[in-house]
C-alpha atoms as a PDB file:
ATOM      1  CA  UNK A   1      -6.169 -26.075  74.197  1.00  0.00           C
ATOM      2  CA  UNK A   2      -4.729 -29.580  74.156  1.00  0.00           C
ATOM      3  CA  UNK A   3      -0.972 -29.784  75.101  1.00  0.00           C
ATOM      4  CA  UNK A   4       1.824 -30.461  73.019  1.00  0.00           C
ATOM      5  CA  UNK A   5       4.894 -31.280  74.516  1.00  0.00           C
ATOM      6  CA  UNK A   6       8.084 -31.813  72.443  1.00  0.00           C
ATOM      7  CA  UNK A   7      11.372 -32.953  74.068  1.00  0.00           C
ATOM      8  CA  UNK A   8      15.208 -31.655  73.143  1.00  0.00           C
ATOM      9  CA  UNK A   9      18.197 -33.745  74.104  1.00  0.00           C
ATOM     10  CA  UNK A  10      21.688 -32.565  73.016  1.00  0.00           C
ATOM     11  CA  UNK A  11      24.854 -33.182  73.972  1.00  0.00           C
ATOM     12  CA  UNK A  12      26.350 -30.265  71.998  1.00  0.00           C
ATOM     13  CA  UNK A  13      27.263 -32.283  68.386  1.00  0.00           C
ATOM     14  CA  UNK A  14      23.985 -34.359  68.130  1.00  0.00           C
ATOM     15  CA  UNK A  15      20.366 -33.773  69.023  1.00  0.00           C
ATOM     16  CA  UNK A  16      17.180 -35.524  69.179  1.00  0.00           C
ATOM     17  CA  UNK A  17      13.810 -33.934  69.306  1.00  0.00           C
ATOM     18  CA  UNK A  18      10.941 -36.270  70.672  1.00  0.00           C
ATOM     19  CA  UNK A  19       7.485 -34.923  69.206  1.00  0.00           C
ATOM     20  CA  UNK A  20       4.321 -35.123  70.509  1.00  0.00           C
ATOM     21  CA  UNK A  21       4.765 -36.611  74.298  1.00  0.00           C
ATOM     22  CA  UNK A  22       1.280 -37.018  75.236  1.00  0.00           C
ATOM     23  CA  UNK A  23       0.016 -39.172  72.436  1.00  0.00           C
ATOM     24  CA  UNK A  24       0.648 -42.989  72.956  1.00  0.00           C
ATOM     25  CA  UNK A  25       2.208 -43.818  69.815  1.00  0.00           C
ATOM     26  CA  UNK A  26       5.471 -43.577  69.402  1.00  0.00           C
ATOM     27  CA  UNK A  27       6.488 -40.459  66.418  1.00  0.00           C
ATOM     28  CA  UNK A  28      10.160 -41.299  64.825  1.00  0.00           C
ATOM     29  CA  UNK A  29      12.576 -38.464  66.436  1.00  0.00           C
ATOM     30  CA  UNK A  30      13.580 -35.435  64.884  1.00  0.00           C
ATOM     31  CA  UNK A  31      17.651 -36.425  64.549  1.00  0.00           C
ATOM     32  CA  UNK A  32      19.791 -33.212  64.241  1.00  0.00           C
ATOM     33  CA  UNK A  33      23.492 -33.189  63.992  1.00  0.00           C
ATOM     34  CA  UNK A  34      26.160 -30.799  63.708  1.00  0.00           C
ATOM     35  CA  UNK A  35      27.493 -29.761  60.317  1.00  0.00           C
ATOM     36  CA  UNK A  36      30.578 -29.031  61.965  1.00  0.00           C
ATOM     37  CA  UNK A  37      30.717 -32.365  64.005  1.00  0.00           C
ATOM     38  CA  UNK A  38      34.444 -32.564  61.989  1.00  0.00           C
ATOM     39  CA  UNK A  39      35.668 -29.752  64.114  1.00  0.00           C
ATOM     40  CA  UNK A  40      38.238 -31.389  66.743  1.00  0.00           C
ATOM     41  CA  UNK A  41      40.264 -28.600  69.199  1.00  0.00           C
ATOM     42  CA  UNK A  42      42.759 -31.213  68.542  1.00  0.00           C
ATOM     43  CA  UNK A  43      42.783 -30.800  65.058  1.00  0.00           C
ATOM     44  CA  UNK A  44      42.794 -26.619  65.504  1.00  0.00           C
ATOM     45  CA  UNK A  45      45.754 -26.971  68.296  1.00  0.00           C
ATOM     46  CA  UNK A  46      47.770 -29.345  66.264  1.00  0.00           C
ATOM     47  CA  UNK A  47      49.982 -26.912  65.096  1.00  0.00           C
ATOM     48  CA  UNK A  48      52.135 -25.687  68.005  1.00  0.00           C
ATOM     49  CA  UNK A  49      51.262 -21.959  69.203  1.00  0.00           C
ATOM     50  CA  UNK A  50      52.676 -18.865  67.438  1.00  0.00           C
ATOM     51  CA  UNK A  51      55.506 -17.363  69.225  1.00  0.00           C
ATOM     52  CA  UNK A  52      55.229 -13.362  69.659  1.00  0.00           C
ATOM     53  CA  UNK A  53      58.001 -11.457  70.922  1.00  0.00           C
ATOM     54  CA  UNK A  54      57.374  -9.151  73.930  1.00  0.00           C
ATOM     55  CA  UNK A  55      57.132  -5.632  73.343  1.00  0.00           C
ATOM     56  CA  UNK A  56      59.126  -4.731  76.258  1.00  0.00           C
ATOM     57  CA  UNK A  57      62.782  -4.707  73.854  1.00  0.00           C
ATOM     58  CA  UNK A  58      64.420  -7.189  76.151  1.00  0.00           C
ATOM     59  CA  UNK A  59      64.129  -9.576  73.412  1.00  0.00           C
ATOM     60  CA  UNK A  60      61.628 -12.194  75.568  1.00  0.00           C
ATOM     61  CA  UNK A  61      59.167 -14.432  73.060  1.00  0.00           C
ATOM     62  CA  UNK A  62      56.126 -15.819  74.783  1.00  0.00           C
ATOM     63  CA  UNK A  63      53.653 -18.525  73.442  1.00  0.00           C
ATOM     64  CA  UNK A  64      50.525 -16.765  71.994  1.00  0.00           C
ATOM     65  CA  UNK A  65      47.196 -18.357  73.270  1.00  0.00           C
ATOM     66  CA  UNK A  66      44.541 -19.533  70.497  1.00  0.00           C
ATOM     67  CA  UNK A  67      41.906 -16.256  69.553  1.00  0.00           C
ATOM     68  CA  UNK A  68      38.760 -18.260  70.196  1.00  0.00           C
ATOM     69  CA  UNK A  69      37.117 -21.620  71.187  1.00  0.00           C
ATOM     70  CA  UNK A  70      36.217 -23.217  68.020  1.00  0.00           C
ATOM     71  CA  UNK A  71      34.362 -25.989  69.201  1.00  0.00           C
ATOM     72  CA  UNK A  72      32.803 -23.867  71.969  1.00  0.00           C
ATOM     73  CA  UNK A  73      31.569 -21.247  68.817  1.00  0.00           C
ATOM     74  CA  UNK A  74      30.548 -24.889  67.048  1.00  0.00           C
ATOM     75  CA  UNK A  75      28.103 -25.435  70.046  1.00  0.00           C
ATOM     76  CA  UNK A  76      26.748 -21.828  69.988  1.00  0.00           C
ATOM     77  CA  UNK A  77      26.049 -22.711  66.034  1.00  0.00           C
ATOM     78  CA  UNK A  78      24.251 -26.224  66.796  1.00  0.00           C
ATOM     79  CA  UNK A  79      22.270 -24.805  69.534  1.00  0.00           C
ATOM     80  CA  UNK A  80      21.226 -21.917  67.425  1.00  0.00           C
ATOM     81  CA  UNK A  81      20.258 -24.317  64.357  1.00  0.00           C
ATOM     82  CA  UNK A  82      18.404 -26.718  67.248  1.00  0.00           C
ATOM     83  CA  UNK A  83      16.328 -23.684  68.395  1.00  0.00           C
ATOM     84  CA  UNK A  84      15.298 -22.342  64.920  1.00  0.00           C
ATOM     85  CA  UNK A  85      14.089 -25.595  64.020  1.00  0.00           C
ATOM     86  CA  UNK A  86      11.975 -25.967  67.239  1.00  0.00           C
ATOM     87  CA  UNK A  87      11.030 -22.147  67.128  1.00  0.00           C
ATOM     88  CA  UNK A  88       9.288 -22.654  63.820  1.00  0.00           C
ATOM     89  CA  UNK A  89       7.414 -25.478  65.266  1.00  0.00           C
ATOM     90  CA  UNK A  90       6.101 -23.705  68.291  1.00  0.00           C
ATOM     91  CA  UNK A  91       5.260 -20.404  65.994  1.00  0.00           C
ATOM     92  CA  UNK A  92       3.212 -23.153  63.890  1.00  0.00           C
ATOM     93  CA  UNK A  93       1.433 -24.330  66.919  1.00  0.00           C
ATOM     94  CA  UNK A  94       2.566 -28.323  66.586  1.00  0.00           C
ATOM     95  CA  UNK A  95       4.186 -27.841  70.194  1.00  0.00           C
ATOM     96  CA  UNK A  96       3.000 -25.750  73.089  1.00  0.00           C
ATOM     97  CA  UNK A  97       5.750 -27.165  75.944  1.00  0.00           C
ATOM     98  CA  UNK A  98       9.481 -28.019  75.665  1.00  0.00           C
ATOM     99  CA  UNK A  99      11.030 -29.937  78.161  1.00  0.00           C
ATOM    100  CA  UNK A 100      15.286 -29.704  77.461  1.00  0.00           C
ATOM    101  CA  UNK A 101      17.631 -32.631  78.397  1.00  0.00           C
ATOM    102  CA  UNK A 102      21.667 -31.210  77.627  1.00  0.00           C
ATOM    103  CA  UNK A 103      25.108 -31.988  78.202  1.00  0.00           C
ATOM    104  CA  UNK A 104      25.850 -29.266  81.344  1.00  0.00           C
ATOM    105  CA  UNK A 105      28.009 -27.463  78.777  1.00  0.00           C
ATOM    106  CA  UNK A 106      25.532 -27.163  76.095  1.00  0.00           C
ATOM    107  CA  UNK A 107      22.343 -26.397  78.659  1.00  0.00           C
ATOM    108  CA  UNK A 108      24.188 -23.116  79.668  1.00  0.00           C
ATOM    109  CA  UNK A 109      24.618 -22.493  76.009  1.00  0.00           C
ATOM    110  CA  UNK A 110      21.028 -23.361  74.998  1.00  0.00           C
ATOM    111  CA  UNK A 111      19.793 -21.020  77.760  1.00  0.00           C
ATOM    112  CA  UNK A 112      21.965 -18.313  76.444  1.00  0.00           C
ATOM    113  CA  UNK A 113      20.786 -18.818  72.747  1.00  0.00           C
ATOM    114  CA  UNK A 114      16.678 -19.582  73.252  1.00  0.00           C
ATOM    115  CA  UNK A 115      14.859 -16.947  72.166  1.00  0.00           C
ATOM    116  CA  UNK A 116      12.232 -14.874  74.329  1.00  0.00           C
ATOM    117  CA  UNK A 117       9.275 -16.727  72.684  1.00  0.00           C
ATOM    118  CA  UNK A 118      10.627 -19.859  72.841  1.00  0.00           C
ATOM    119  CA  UNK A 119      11.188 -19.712  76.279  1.00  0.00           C
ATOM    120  CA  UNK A 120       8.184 -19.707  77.486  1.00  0.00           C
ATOM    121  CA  UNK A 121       7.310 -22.732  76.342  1.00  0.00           C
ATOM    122  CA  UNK A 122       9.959 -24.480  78.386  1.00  0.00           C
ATOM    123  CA  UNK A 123       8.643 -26.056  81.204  1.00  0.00           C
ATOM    124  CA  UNK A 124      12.024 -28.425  82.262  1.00  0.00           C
ATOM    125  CA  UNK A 125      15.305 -28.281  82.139  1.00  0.00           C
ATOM    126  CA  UNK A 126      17.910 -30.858  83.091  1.00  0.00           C
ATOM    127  CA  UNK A 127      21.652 -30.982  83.237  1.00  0.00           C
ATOM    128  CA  UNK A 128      21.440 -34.865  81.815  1.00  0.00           C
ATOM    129  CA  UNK A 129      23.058 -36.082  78.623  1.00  0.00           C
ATOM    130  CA  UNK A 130      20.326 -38.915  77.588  1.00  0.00           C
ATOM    131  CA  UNK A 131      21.941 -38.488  73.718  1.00  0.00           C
ATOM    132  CA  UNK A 132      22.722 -42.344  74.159  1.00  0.00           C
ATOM    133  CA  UNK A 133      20.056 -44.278  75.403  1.00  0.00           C
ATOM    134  CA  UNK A 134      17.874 -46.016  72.471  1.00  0.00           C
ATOM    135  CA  UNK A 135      14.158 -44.086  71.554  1.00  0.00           C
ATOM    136  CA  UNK A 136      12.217 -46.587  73.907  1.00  0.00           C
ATOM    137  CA  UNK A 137      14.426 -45.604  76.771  1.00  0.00           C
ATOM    138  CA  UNK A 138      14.553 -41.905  76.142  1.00  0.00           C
ATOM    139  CA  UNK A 139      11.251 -41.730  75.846  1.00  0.00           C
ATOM    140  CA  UNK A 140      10.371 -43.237  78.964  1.00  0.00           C
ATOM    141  CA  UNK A 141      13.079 -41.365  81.271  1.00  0.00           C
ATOM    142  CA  UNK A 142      11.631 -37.677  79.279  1.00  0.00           C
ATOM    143  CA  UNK A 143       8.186 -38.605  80.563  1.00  0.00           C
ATOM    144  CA  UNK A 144       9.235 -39.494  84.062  1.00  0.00           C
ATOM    145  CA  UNK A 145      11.032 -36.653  84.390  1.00  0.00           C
ATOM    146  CA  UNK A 146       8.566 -34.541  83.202  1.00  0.00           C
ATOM    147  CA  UNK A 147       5.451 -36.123  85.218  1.00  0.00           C
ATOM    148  CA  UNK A 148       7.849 -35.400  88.052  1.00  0.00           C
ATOM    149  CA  UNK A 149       7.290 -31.851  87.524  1.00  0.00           C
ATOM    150  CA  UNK A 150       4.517 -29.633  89.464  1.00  0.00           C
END
């Protein structure tokens, strides 16, 4: 069976999937990004904390902390989305191998979030945001990095 390696590179708000590695020409990226790019934990901390008093009757008030990390849970969302799209491709056959290029932050998420199936098609992963570099670039540093591998 002839190979079919796809690359993913996120950086946790934006993601580009390079297609078909092996062949010579050059296939336009899949370009993902995150509906909920908009989210800023500066805009969800603008307003100072609550204040709770202390149950303890002497009358203390404490700051109360944010209930979750919404830009964390925003990752967990885009990393989820990311994976569906490229499970579907690897059910349909059109890639066999997935190398994965993340931020650090959103590689420990993606490895939380891939599914069993999907999973064994990776054969890299590397703590390297590459989200920047232009498609001629990426490309090349993807297939070094993955010729580097046994």
């Amino acid at each position: 069976m002839r190979q079919k390696t796809w690359a993913l590179i996120s950086d946790g708000v934006r993601a580009r999937i390079l297609r078909h590695l092996e062949d010579g020409d050059s296939h336009d990226p899949i370009e993902l990004v995150s509906k909920a790019k908009s989210t800023r934990l500066r805009e969800y901390l603008s307003d100072k904390a609550g204040r709770s008093f202390a149950s303890g009757g002497e009358g203390r008030r404490s700051a109360m902390e944010p209930g979750s990390d919404p830009v964390l849970r925003d990752m967990q969302d885009f990393a989820r989305e990311t994976l569906s799209v490229l499970e579907d491709n690897f059910r349909e056959g059109h890639l066999t191998r997935l190398a994965v290029f993340a931020a650090p932050k959103m590689l420990g998420i993606l490895r939380r979030e891939i599914s069993a199936t999907l999973s064994r098609a990776v054969i890299l992963e590397r703590d390297l945001n590459l989200i920047n570099l232009p498609e001629t670039d990426l490309r090349d540093a993807v297939l070094r990095a993955i010729r580097k591998e046994p």
